[in-house]
C-alpha atoms as a PDB file:
ATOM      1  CA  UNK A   1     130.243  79.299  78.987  1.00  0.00           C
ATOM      2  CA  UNK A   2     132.980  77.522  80.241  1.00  0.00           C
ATOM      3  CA  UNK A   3     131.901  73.513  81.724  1.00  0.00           C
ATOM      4  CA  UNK A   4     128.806  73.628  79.345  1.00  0.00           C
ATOM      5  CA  UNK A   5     128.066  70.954  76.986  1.00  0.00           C
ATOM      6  CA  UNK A   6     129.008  71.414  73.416  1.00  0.00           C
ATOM      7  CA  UNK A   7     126.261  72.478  71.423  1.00  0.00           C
ATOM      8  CA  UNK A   8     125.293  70.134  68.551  1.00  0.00           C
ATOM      9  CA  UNK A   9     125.235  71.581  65.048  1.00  0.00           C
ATOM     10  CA  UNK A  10     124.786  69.892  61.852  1.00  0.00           C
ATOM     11  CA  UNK A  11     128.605  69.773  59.805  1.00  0.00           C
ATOM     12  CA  UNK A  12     126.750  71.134  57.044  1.00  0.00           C
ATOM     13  CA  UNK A  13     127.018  75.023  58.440  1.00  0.00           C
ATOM     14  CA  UNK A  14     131.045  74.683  58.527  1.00  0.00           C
ATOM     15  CA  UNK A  15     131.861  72.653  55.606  1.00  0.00           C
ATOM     16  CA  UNK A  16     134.427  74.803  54.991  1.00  0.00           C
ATOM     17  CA  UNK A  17     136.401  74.518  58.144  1.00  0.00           C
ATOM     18  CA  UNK A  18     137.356  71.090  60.367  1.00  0.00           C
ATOM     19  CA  UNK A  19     134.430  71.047  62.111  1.00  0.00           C
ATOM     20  CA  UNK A  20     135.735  68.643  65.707  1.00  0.00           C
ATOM     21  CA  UNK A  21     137.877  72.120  65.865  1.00  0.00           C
ATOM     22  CA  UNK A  22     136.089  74.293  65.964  1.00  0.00           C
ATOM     23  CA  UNK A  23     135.799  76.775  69.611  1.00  0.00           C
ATOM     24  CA  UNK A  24     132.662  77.223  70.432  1.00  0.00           C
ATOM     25  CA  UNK A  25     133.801  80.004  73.005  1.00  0.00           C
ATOM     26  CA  UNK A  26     136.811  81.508  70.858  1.00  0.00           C
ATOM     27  CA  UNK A  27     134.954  81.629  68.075  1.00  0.00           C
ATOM     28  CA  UNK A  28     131.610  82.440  69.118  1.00  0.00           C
ATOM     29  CA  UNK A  29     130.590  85.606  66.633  1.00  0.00           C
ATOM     30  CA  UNK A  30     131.594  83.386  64.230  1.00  0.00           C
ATOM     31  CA  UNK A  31     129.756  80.221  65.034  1.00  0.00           C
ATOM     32  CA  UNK A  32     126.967  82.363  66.228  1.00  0.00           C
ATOM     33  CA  UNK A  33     127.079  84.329  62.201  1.00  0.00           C
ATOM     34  CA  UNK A  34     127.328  81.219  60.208  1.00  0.00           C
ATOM     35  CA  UNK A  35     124.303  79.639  62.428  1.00  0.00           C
ATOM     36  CA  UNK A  36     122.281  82.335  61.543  1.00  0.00           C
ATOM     37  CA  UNK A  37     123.160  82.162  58.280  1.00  0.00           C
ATOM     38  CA  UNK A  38     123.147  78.541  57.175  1.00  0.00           C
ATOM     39  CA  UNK A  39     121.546  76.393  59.931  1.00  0.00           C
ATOM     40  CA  UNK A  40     118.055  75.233  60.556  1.00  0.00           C
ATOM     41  CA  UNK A  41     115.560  76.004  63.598  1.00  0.00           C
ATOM     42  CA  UNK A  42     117.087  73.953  65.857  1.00  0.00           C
ATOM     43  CA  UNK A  43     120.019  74.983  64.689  1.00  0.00           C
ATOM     44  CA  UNK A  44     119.004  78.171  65.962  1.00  0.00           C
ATOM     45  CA  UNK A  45     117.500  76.501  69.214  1.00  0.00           C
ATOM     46  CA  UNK A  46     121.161  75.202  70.530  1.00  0.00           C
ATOM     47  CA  UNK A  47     122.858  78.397  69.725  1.00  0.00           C
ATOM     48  CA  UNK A  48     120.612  80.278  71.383  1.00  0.00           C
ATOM     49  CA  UNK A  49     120.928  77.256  74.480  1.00  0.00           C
ATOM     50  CA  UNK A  50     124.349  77.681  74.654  1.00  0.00           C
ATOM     51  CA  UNK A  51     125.540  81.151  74.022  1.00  0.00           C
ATOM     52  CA  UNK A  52     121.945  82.943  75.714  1.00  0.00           C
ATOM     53  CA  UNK A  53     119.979  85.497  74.158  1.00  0.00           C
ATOM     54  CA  UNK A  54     121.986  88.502  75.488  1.00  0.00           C
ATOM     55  CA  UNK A  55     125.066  87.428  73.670  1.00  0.00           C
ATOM     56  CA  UNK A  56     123.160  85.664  70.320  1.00  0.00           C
ATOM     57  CA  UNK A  57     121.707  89.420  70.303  1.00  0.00           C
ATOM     58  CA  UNK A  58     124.548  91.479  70.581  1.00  0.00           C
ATOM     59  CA  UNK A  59     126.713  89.506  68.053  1.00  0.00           C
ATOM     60  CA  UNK A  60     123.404  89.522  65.511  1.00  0.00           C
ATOM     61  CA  UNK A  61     122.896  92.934  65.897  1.00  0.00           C
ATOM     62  CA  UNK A  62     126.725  93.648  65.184  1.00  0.00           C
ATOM     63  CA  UNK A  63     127.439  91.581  62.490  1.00  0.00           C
ATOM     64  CA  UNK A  64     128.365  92.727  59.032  1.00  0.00           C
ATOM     65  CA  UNK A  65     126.433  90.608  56.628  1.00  0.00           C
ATOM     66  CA  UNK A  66     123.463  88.241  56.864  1.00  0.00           C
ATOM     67  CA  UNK A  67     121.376  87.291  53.541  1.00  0.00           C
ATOM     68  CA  UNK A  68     118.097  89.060  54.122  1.00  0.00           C
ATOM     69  CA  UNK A  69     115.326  86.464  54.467  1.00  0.00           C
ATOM     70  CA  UNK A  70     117.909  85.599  57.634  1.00  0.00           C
ATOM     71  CA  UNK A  71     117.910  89.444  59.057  1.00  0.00           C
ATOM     72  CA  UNK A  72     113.940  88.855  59.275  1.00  0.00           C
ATOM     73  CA  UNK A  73     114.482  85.765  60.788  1.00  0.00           C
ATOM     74  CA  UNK A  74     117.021  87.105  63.419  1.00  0.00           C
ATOM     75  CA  UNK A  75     114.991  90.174  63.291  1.00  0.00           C
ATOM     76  CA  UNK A  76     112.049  88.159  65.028  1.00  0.00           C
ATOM     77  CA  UNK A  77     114.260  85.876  66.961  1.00  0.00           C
ATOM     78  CA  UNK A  78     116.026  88.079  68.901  1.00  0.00           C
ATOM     79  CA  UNK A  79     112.901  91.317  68.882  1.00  0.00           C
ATOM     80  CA  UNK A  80     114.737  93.981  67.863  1.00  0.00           C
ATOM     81  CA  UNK A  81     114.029  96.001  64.801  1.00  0.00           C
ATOM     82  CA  UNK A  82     115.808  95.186  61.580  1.00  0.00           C
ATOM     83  CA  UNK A  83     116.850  98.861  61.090  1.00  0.00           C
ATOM     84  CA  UNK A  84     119.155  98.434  64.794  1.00  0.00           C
ATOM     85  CA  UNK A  85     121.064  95.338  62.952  1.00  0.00           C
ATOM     86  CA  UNK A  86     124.432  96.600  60.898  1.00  0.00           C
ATOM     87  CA  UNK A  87     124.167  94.442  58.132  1.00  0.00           C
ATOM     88  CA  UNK A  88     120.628  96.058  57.178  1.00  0.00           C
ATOM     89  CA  UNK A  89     122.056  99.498  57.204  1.00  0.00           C
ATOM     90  CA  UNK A  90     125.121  98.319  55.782  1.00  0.00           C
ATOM     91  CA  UNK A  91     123.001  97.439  53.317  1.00  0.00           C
ATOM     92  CA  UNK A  92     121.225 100.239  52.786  1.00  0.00           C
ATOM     93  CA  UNK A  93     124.477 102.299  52.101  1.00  0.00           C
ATOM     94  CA  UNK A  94     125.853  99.991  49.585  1.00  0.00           C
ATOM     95  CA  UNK A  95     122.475  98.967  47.315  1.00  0.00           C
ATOM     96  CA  UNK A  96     122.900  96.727  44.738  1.00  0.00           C
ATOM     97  CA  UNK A  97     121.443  96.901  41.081  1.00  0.00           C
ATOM     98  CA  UNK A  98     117.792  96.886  40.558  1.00  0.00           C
ATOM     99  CA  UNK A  99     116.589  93.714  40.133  1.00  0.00           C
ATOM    100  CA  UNK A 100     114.460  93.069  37.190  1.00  0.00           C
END
């Protein structure tokens, strides 16, 4: 990854840390988590760019929470089931209260 451009995200996905610090190859499950979580398609599109699909996969697949609608979305993304991602069967051994 090393000598490859910096991808370009919008700030909006790390408000909460100083963005022009952030290492993209230090940090990647975590840039690669919060994109998922928070950023748009081409969010998605210059993740994907930069880090490749093997390594976007295996850090989806591994992670320990994504909202829902975004395990679909990584769920078709990436083509793997949503029952091989953690967070969906960490989800399924902690449910939550019915909603009514």
């Amino acid at each position: 990854m090393t000598g490859k451009k910096k991808p370009i995200f919008n700030k909006r996905i790390f408000w909460d840390v100083d963005f022009e610090k952030i290492d993209y190859d230090a940090k990647a499950n975590f840039v690669i988590e919060r994109v998922f979580e928070r950023g748009d398609v081409e969010d998605i599109r210059h993740c994907r760019r930069y880090y490749g699909d093997e390594k976007v996969s295996e850090v989806l697949l591994n992670t320990r929470f994504l909202p829902e609608h975004r395990m679909h979305l990584a769920s078709a993304v990436i083509d793997k089931p949503i029952e091989e991602f953690r967070c969906y069967t960490l989800r399924q051994l902690n449910p939550g209260l019915f909603p009514y």
